[in-house]
N, C-alpha and C. Protein backbone atom coordinates (compact mmCIF):
# COMPACT_ATOMS: atom_id res chain seq x y z
N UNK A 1 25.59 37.54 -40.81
CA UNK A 1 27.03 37.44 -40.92
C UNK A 1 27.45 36.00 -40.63
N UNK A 2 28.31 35.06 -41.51
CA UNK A 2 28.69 34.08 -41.19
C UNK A 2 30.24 33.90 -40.70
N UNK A 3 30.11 32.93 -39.84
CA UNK A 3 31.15 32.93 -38.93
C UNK A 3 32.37 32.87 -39.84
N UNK A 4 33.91 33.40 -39.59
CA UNK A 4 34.80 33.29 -40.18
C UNK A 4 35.81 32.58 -40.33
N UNK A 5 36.32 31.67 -41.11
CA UNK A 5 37.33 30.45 -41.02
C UNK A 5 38.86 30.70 -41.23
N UNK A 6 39.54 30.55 -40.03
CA UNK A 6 41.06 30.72 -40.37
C UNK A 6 41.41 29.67 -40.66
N UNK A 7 42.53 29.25 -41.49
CA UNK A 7 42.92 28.05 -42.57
C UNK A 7 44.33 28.31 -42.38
N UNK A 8 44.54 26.93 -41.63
CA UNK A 8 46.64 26.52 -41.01
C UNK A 8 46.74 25.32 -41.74
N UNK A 9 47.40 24.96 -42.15
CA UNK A 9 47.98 23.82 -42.63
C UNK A 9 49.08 23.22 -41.57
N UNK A 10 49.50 22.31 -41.01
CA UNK A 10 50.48 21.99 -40.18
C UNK A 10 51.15 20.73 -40.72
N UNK A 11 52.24 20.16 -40.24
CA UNK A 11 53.24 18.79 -40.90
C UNK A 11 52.39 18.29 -39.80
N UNK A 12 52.32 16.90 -39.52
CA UNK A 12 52.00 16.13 -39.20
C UNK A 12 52.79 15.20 -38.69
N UNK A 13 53.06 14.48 -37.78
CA UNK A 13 54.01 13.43 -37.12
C UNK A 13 54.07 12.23 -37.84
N UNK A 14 54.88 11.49 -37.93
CA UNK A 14 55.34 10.16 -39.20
C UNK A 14 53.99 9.46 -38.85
N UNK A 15 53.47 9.12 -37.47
CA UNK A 15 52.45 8.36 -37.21
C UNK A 15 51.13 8.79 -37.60
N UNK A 16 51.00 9.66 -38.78
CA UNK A 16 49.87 9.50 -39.76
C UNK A 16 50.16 9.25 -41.06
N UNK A 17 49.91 8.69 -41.85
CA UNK A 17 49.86 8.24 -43.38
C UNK A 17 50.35 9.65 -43.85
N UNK A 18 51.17 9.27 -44.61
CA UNK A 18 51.54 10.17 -45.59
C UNK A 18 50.35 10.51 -47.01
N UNK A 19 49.38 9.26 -47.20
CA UNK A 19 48.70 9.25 -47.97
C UNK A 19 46.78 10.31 -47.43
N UNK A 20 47.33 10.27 -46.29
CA UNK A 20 45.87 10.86 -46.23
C UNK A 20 46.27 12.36 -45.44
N UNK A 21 44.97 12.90 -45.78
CA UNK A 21 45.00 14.43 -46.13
C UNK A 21 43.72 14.38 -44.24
N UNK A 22 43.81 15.60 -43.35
CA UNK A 22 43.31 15.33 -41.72
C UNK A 22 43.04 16.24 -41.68
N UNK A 23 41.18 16.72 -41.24
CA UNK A 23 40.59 17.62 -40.87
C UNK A 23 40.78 17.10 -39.87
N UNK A 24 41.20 18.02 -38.52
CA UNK A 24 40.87 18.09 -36.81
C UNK A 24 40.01 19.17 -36.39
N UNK A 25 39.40 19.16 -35.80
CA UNK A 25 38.35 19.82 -35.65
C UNK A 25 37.93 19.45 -33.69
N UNK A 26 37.83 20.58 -32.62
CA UNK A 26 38.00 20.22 -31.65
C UNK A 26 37.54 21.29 -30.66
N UNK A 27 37.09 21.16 -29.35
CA UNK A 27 36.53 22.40 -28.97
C UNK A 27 34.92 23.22 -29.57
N UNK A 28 34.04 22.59 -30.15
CA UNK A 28 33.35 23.09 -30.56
C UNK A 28 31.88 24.05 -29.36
N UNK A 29 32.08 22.84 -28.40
CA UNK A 29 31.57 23.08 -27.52
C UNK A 29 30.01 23.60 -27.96
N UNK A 30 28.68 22.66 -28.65
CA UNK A 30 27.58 23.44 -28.75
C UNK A 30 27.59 24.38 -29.90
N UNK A 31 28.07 24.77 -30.53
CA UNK A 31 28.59 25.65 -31.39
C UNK A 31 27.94 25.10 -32.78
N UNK A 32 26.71 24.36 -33.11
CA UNK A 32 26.80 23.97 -34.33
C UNK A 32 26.87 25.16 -35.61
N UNK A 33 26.48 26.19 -35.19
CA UNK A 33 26.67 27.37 -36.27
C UNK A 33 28.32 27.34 -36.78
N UNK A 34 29.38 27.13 -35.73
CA UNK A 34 30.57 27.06 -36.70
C UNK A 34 31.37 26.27 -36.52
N UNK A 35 30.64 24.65 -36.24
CA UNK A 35 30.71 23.42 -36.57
C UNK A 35 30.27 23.58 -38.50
N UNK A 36 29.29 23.77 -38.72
CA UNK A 36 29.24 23.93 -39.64
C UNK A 36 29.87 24.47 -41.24
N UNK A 37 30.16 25.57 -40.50
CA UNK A 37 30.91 26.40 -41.55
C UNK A 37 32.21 26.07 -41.36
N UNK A 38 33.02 25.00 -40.41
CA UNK A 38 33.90 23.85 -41.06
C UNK A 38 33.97 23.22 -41.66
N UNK A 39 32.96 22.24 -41.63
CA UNK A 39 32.72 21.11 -42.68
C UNK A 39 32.21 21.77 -43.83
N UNK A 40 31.58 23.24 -43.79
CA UNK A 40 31.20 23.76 -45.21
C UNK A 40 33.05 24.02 -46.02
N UNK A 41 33.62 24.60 -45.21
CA UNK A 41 35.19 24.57 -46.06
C UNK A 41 35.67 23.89 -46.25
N UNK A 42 35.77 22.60 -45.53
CA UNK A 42 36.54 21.47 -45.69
C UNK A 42 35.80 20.63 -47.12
N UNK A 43 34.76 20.78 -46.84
CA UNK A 43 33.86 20.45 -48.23
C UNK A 43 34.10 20.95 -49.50
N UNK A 44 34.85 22.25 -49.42
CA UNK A 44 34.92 22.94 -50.67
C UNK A 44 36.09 22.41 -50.65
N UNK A 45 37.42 22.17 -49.98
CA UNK A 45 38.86 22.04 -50.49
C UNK A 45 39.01 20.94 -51.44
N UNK A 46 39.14 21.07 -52.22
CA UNK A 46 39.75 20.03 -53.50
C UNK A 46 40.70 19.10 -52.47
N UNK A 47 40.51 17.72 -52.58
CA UNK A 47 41.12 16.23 -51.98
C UNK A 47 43.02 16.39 -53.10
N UNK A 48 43.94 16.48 -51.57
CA UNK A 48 44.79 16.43 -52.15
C UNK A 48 45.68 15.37 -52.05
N UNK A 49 44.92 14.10 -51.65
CA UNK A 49 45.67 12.99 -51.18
C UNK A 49 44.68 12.04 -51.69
N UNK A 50 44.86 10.79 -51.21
CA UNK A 50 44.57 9.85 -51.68
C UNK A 50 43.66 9.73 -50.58
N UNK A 51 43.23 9.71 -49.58
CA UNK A 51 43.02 9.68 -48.58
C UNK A 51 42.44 10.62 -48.07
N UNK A 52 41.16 11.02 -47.23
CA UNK A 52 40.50 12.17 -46.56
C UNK A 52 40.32 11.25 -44.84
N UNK A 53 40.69 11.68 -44.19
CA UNK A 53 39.58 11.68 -42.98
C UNK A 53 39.66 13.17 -41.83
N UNK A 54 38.56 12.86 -41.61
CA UNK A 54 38.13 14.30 -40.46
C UNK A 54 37.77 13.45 -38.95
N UNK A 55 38.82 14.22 -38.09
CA UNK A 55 38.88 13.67 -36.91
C UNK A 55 38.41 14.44 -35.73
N UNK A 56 37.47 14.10 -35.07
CA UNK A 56 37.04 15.20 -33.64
C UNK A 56 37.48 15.16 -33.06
N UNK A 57 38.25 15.80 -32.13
CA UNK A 57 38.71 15.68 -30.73
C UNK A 57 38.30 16.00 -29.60
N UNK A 58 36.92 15.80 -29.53
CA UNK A 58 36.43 15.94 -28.31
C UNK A 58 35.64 17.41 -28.11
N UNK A 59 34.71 17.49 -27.05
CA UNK A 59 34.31 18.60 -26.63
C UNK A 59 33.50 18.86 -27.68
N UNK A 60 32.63 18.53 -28.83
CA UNK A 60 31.86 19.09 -29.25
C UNK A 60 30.49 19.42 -28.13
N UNK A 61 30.28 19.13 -26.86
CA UNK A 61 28.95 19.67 -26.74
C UNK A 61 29.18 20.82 -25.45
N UNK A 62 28.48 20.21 -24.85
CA UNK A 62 28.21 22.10 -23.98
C UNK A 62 28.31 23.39 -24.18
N UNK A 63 28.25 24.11 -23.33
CA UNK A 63 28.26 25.19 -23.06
C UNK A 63 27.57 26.38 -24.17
N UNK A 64 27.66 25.63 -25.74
CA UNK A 64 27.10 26.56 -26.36
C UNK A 64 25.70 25.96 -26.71
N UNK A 65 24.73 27.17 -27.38
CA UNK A 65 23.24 26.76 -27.72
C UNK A 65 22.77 25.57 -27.99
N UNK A 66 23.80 24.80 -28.97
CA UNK A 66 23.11 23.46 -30.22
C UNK A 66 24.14 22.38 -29.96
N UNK A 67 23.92 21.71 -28.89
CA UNK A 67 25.11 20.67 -29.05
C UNK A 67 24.50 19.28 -29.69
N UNK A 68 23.63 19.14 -29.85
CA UNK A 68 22.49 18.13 -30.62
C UNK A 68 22.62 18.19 -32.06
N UNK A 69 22.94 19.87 -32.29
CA UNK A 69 22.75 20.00 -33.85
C UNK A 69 24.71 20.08 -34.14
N UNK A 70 25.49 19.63 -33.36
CA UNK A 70 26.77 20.10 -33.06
C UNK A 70 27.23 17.90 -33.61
N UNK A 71 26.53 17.61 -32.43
CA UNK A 71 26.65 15.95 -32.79
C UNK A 71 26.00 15.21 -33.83
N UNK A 72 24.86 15.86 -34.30
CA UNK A 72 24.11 15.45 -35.70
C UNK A 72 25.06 15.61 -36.98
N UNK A 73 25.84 17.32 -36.85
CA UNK A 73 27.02 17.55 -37.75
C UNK A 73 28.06 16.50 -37.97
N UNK A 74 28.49 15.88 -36.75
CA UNK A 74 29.77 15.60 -36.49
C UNK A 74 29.44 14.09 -37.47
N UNK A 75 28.12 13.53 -36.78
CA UNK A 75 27.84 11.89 -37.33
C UNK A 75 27.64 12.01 -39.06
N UNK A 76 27.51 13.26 -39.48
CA UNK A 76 27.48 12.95 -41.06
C UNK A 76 28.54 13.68 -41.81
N UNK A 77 29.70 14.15 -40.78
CA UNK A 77 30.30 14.63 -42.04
C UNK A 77 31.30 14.01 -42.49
N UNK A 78 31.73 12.75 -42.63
CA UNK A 78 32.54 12.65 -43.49
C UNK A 78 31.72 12.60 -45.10
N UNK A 79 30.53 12.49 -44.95
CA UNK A 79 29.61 12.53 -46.47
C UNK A 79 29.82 13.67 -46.57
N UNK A 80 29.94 14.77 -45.92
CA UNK A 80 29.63 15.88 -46.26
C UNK A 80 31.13 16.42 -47.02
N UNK A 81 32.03 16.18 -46.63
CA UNK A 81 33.78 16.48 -47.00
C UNK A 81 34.43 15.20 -47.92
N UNK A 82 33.15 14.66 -48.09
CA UNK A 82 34.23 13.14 -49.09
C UNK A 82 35.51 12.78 -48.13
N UNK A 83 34.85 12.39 -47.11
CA UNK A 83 36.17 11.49 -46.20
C UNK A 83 36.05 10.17 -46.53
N UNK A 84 37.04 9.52 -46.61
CA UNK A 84 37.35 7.84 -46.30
C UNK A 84 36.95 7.59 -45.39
N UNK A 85 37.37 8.58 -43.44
CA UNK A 85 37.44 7.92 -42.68
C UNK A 85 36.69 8.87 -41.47
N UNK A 86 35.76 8.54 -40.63
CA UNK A 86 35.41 9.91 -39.83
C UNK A 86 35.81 9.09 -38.00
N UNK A 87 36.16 9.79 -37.24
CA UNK A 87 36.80 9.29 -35.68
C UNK A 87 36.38 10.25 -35.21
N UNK A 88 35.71 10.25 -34.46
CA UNK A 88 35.17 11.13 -33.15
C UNK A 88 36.23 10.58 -31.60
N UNK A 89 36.70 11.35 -31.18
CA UNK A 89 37.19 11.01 -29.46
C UNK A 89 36.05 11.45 -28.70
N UNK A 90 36.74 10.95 -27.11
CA UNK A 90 35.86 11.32 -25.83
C UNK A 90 36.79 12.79 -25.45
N UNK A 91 36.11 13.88 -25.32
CA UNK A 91 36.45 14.98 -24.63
C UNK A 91 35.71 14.59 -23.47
N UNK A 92 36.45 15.62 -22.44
CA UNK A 92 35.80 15.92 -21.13
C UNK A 92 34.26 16.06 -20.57
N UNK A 93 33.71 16.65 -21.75
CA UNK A 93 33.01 16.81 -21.65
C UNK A 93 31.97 15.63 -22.21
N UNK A 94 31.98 15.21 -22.94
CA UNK A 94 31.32 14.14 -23.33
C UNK A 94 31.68 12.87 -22.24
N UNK A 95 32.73 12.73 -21.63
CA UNK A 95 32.77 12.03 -20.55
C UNK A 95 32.27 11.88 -19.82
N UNK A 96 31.93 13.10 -18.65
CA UNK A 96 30.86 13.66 -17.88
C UNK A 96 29.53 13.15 -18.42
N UNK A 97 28.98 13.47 -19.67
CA UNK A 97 27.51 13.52 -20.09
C UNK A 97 27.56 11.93 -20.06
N UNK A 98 28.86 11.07 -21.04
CA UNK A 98 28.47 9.83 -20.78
C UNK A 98 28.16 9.20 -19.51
N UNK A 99 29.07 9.48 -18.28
CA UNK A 99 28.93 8.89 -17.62
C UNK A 99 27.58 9.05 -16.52
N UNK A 100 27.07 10.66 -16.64
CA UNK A 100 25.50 11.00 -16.00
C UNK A 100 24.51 10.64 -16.47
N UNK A 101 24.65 9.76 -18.14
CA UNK A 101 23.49 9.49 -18.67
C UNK A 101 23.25 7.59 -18.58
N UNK A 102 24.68 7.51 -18.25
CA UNK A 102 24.97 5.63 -18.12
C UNK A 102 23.87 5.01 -17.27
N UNK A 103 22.86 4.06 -17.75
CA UNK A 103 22.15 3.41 -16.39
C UNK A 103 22.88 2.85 -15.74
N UNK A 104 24.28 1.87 -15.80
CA UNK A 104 24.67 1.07 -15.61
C UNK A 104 25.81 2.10 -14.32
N UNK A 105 25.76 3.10 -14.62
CA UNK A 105 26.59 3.71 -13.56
C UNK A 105 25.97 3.55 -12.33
N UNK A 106 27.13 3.48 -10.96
CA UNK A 106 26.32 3.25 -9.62
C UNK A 106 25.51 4.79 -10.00
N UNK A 107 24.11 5.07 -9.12
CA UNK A 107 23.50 6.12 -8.61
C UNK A 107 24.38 7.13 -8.21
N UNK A 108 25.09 6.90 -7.36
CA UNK A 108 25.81 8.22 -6.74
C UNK A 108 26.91 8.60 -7.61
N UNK A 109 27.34 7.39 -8.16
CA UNK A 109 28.21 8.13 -9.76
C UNK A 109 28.11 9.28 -10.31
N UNK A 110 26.58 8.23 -10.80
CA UNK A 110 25.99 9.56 -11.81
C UNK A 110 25.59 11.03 -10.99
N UNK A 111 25.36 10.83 -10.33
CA UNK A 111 24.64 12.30 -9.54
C UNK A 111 26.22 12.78 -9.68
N UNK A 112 27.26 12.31 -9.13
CA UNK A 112 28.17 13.38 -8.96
C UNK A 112 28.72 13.54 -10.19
N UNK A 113 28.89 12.53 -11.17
CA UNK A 113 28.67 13.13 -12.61
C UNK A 113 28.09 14.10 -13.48
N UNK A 114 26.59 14.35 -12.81
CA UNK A 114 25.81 15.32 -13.10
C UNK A 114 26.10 16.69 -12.77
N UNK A 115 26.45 16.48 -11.40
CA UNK A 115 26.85 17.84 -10.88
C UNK A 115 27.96 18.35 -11.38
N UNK A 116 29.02 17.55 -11.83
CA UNK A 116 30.42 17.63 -12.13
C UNK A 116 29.73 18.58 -13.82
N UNK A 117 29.13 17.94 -14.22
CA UNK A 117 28.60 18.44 -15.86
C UNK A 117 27.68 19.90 -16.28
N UNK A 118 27.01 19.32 -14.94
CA UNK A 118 26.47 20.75 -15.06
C UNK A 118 27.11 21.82 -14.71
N UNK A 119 27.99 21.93 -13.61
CA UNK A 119 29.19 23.07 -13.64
C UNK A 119 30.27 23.29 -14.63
N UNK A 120 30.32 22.38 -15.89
CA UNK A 120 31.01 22.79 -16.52
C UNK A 120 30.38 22.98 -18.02
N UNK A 121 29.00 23.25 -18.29
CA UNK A 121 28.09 23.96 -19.00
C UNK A 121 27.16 22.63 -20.01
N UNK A 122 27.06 21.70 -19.13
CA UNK A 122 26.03 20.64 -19.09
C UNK A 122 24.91 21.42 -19.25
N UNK A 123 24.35 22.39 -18.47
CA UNK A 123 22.87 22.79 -18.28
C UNK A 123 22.90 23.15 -19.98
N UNK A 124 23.03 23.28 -20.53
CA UNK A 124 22.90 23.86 -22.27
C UNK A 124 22.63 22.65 -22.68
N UNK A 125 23.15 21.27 -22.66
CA UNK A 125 23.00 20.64 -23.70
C UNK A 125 21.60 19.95 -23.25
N UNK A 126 21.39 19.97 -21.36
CA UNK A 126 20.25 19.43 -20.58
C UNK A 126 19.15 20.39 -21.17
N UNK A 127 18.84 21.61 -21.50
CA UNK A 127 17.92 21.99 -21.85
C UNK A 127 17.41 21.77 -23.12
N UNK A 128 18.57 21.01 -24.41
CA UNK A 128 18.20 20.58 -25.44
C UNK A 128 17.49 18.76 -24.93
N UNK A 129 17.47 18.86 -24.19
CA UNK A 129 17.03 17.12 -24.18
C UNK A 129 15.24 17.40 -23.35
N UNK A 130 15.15 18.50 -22.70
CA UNK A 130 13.58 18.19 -22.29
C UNK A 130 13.78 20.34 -21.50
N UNK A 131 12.39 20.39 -22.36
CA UNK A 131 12.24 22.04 -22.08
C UNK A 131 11.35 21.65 -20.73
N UNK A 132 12.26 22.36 -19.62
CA UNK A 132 11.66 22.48 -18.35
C UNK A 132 10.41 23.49 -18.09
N UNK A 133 9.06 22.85 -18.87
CA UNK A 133 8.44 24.44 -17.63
C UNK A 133 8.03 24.93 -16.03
N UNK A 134 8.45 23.31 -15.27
CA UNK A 134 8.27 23.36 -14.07
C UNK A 134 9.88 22.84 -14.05
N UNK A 135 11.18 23.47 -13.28
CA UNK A 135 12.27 22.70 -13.15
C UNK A 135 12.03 21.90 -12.14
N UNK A 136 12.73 20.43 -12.29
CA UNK A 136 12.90 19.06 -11.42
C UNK A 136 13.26 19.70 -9.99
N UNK A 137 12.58 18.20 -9.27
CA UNK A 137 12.76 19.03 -7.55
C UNK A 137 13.82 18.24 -7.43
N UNK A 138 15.27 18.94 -7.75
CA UNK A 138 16.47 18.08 -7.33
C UNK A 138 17.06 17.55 -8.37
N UNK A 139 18.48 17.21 -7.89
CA UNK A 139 19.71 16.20 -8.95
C UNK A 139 18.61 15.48 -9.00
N UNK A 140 18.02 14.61 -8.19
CA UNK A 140 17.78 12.74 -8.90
C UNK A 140 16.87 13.22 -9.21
N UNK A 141 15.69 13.54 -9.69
CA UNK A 141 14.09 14.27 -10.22
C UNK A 141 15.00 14.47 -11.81
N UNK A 142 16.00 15.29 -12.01
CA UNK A 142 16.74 15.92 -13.02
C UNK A 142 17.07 14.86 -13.99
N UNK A 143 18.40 14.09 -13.47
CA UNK A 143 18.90 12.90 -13.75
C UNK A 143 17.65 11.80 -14.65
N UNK A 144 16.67 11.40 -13.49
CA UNK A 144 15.81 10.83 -13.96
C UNK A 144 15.17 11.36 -15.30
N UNK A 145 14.97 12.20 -15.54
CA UNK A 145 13.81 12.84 -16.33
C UNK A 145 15.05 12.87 -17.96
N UNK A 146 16.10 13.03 -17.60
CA UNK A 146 17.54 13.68 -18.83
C UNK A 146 17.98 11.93 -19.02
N UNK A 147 17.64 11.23 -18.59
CA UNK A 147 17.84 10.08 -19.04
C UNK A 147 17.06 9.18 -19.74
N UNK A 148 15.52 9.85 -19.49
CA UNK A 148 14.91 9.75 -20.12
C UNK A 148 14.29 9.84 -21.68
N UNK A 149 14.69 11.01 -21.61
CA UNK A 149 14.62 12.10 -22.47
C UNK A 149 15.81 12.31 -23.83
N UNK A 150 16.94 11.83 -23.45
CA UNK A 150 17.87 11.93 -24.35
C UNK A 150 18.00 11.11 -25.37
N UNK A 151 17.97 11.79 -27.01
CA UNK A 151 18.17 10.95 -27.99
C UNK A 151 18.81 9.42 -28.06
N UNK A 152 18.11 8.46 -28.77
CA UNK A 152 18.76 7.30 -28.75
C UNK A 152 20.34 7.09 -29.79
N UNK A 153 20.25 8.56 -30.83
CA UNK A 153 21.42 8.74 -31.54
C UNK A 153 22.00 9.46 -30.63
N UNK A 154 22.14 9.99 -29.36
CA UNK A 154 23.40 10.72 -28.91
C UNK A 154 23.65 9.61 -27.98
N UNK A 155 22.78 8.61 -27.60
CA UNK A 155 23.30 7.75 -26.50
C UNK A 155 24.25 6.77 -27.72
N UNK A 156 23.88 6.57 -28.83
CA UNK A 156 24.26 5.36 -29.29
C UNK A 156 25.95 6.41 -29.86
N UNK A 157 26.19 7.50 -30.06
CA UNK A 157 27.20 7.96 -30.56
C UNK A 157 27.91 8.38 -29.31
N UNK A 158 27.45 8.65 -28.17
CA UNK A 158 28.28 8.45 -26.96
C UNK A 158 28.88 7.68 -26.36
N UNK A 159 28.24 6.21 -26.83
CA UNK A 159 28.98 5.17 -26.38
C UNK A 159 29.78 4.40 -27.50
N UNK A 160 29.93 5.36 -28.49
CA UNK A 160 30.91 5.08 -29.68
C UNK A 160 32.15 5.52 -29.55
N UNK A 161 32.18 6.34 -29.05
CA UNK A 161 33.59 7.60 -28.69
C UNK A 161 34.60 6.91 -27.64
N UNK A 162 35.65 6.90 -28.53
CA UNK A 162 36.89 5.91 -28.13
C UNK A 162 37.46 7.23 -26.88
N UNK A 163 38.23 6.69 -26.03
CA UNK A 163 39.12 8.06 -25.55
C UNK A 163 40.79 8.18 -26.17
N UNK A 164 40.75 7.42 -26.69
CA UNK A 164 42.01 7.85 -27.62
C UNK A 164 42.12 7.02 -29.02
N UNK A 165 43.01 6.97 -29.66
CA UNK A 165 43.98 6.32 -30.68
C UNK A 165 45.07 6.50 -31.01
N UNK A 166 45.20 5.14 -30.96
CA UNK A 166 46.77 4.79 -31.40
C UNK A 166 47.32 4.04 -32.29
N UNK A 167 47.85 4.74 -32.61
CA UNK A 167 48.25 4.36 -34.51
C UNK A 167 49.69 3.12 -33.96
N UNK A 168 48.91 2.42 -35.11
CA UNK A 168 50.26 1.11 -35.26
C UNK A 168 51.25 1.13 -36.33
N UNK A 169 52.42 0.30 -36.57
CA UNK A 169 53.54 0.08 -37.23
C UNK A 169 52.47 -0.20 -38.61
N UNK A 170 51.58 -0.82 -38.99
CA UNK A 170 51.09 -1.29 -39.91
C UNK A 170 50.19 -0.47 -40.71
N UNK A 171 49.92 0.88 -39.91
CA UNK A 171 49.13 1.80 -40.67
C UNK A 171 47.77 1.45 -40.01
N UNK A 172 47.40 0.50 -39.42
CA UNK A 172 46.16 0.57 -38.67
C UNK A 172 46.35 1.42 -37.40
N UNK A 173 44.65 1.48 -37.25
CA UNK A 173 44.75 2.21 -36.09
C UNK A 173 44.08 1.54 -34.94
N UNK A 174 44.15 1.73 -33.62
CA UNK A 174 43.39 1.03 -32.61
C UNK A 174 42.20 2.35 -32.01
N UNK A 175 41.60 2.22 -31.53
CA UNK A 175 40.71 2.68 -30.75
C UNK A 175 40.44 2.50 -29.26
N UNK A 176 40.77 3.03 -28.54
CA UNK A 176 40.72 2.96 -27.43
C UNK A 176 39.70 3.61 -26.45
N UNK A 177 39.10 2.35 -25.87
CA UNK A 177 37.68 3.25 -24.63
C UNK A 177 37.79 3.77 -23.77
């Protein structure tokens, strides 16, 4: 059975182009099964603007099974929907992971980063980065080993993820870290 897609159309605030047509997409949380079968609809809709982009808002990983196969989705679909333009944000959650996976974070940062992540369903995306058959003795044993271990495309698309945007008078947009 494949997952089922409800389809809203909404107006949009003056501060997006009138010319472009906005997949949002948000909350996926791990979910690549219906991560997917978004970008499979959005793929089918006939382009009714001049303009496509598909925008994330955050939270694609945790808590569910595939957040690897959730962020692999996210980095190719504007090919996949014929977008112009693809923007990923920082959710909460990707915050957390950025900041437990940062070397550059103090030590005790990250640990309480970690802990902060793993209570809010970190351990899902930690078991996609290294299958424990003996679990780590401890946060820093853990830390160490998940920093290790984690793709060089989720580090390099984690530290891509703006925490906001803000659209200008000129139709550009800024990006903000």
């Amino acid at each position: 059975m494949s997952p089922a897609v409800e389809r809203r159309e909404f107006a949009l605030p003056f501060a997006a182009s009138p010319d472009t047509e906005i997949f949002a997409v948000g909350d996926i949380h791990g979910r690549a099964d219906l991560l997917a079968a978004l970008i499979d609809e959005a793929a089918r809709e006939p382009k009714r603007r001049e303009k496509r982009a598909i925008v994330f808002l955050g939270d694609l990983v945790d808590r569910g099974p595939d957040s690897l196969g959730a962020i692999d989705l996210a980095i190719g679909a504007a090919a996949r929907i014929g977008a112009d333009e693809e923007i990923a944000l920082m959710g909460n959650h990707e915050a957390m992971m950025r900041l437990a996976l940062d070397v550059s974070a103090p030590w005790d940062v990250a640990l309480d980063a970690l802990a902060n992540w793993l209570r809010n369903g970190g351990a899902a995306t930690v078991r996609q980065f290294q299958d424990f058959e003996v679990p780590p003795d401890g946060a820093e044993e853990l830390l160490t080993v998940i920093r290790v271990a984690v793709p060089e495309r989720v580090r390099s698309w984690l530290a891509s993820l703006p925490c906001s945007l803000a659209p200008q008078r000129t139709g550009q947009r800024t990006l903000r870290g």
